[in-house]
C-alpha atoms as a PDB file:
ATOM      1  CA  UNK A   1     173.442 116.317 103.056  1.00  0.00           C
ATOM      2  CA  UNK A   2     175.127 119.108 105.014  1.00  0.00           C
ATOM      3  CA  UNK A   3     175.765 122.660 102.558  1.00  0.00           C
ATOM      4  CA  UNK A   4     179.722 121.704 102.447  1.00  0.00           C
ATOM      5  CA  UNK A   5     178.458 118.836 100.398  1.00  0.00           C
ATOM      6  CA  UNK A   6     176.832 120.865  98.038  1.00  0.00           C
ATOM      7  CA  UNK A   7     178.532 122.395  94.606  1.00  0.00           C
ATOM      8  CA  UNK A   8     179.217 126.005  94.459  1.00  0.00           C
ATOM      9  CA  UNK A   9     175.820 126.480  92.194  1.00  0.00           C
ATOM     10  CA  UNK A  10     173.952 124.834  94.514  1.00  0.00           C
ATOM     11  CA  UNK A  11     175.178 126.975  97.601  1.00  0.00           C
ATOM     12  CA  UNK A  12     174.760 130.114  95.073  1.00  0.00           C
ATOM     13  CA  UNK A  13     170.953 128.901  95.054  1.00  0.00           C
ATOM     14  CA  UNK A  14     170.738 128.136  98.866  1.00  0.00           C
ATOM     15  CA  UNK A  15     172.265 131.512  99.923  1.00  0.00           C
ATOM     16  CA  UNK A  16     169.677 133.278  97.718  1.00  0.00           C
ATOM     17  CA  UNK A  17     166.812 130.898  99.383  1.00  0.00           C
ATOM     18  CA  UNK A  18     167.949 131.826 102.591  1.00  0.00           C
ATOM     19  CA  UNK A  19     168.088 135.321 102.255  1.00  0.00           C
ATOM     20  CA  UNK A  20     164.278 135.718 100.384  1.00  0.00           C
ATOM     21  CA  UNK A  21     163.035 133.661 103.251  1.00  0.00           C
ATOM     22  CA  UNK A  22     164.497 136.277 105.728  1.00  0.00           C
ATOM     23  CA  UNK A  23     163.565 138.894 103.407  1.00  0.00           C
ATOM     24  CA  UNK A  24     159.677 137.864 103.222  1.00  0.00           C
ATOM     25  CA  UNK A  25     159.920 138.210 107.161  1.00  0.00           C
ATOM     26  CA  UNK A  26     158.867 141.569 106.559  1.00  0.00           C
ATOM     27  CA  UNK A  27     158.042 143.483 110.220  1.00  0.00           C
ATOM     28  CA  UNK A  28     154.283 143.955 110.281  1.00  0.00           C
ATOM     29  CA  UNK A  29     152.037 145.810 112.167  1.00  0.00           C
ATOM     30  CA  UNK A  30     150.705 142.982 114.410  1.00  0.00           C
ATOM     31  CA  UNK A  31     153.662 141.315 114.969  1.00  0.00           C
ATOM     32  CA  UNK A  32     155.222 144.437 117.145  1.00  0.00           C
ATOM     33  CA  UNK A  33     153.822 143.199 120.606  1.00  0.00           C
ATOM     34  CA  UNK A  34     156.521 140.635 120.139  1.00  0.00           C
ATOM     35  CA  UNK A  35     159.300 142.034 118.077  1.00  0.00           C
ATOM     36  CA  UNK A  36     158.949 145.437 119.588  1.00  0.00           C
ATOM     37  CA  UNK A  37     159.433 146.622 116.143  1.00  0.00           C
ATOM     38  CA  UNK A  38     157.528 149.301 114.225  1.00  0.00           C
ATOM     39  CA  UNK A  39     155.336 147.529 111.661  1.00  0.00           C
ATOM     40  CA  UNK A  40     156.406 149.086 107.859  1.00  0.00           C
ATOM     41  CA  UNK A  41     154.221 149.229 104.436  1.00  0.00           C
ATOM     42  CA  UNK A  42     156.122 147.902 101.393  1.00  0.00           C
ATOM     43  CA  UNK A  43     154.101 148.107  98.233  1.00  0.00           C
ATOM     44  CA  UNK A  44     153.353 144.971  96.391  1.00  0.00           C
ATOM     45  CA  UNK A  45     155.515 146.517  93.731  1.00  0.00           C
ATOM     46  CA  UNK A  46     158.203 147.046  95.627  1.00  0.00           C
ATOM     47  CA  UNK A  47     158.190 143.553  97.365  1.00  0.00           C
ATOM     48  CA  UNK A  48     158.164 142.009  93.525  1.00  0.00           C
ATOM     49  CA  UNK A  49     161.113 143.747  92.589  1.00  0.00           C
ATOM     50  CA  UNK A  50     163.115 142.967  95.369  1.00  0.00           C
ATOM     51  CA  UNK A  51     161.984 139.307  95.256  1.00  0.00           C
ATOM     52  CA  UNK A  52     163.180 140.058  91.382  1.00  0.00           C
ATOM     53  CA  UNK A  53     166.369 141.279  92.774  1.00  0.00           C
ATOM     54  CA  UNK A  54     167.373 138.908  95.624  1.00  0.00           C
ATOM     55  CA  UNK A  55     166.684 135.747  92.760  1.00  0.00           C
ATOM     56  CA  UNK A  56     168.789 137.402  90.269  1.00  0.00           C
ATOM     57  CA  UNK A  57     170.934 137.736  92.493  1.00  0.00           C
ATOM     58  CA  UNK A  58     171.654 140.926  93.176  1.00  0.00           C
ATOM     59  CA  UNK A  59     171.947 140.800  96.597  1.00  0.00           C
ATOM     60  CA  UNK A  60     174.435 138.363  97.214  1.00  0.00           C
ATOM     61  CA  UNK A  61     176.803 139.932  98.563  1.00  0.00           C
ATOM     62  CA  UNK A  62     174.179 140.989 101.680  1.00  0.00           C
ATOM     63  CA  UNK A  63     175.137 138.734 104.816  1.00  0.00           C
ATOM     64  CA  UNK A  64     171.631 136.983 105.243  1.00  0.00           C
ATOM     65  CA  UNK A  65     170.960 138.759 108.842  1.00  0.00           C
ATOM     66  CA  UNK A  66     170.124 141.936 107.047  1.00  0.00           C
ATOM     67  CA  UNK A  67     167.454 140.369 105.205  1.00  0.00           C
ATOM     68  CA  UNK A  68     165.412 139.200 108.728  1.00  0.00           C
ATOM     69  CA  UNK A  69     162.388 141.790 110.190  1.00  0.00           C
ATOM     70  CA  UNK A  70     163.317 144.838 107.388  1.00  0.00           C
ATOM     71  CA  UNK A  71     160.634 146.868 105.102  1.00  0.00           C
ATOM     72  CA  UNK A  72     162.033 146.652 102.031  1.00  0.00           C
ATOM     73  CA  UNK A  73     165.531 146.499 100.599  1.00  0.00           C
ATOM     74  CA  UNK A  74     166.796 150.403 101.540  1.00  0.00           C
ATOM     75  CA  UNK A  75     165.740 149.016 105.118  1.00  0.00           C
ATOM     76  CA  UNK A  76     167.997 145.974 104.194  1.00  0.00           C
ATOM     77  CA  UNK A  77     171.286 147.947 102.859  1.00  0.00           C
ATOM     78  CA  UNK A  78     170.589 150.137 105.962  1.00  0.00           C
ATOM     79  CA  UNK A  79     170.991 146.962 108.182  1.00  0.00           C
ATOM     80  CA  UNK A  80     173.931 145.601 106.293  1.00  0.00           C
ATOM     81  CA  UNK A  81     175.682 148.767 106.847  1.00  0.00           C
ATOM     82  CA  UNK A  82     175.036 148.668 110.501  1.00  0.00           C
ATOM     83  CA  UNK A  83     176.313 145.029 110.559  1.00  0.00           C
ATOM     84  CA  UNK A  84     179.560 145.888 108.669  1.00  0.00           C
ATOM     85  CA  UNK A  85     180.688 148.652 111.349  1.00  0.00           C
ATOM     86  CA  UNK A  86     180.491 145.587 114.144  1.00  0.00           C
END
């Protein structure tokens, strides 16, 4: 069953899936001998709420590449703003 197939809930519920598994690809320190990215701290406080946001869906309106490699979610607007001017 392809996403078209779904109902407009159900792709609701998939979008926000897709963007908390992007989001919980958090860049981390070890990782940056293959991302070339800076490793960032994000509180476990901070992480919950913005898991708390992206299922309440808060962040819907994000395209889903923002949420891939970022800190936390001012790293995420930050990247959705740079992907809106292109």
């Amino acid at each position: 069953m392809g996403i078209d197939e779904l109902s407009e809930d159900d792709r609701v519920l998939v979008g926000r899936a897709r963007r908390i598994q992007r989001f919980l690809s958090q860049n981390t320190f070890v990782a940056k001998v293959f991302t070339g990215l800076d490793g960032s701290f994000v509180p476990l406080v901070d992480t919950i709420a913005a898991f708390e946001a992206l299922a309440d869906g808060k962040y819907d309106h994000v395209p889903e590449q923002a949420f891939f490699m970022c800190g936390g979610l001012d790293d995420v607007e930050r990247k959705a703003a740079e992907l809106a001017k292109n």
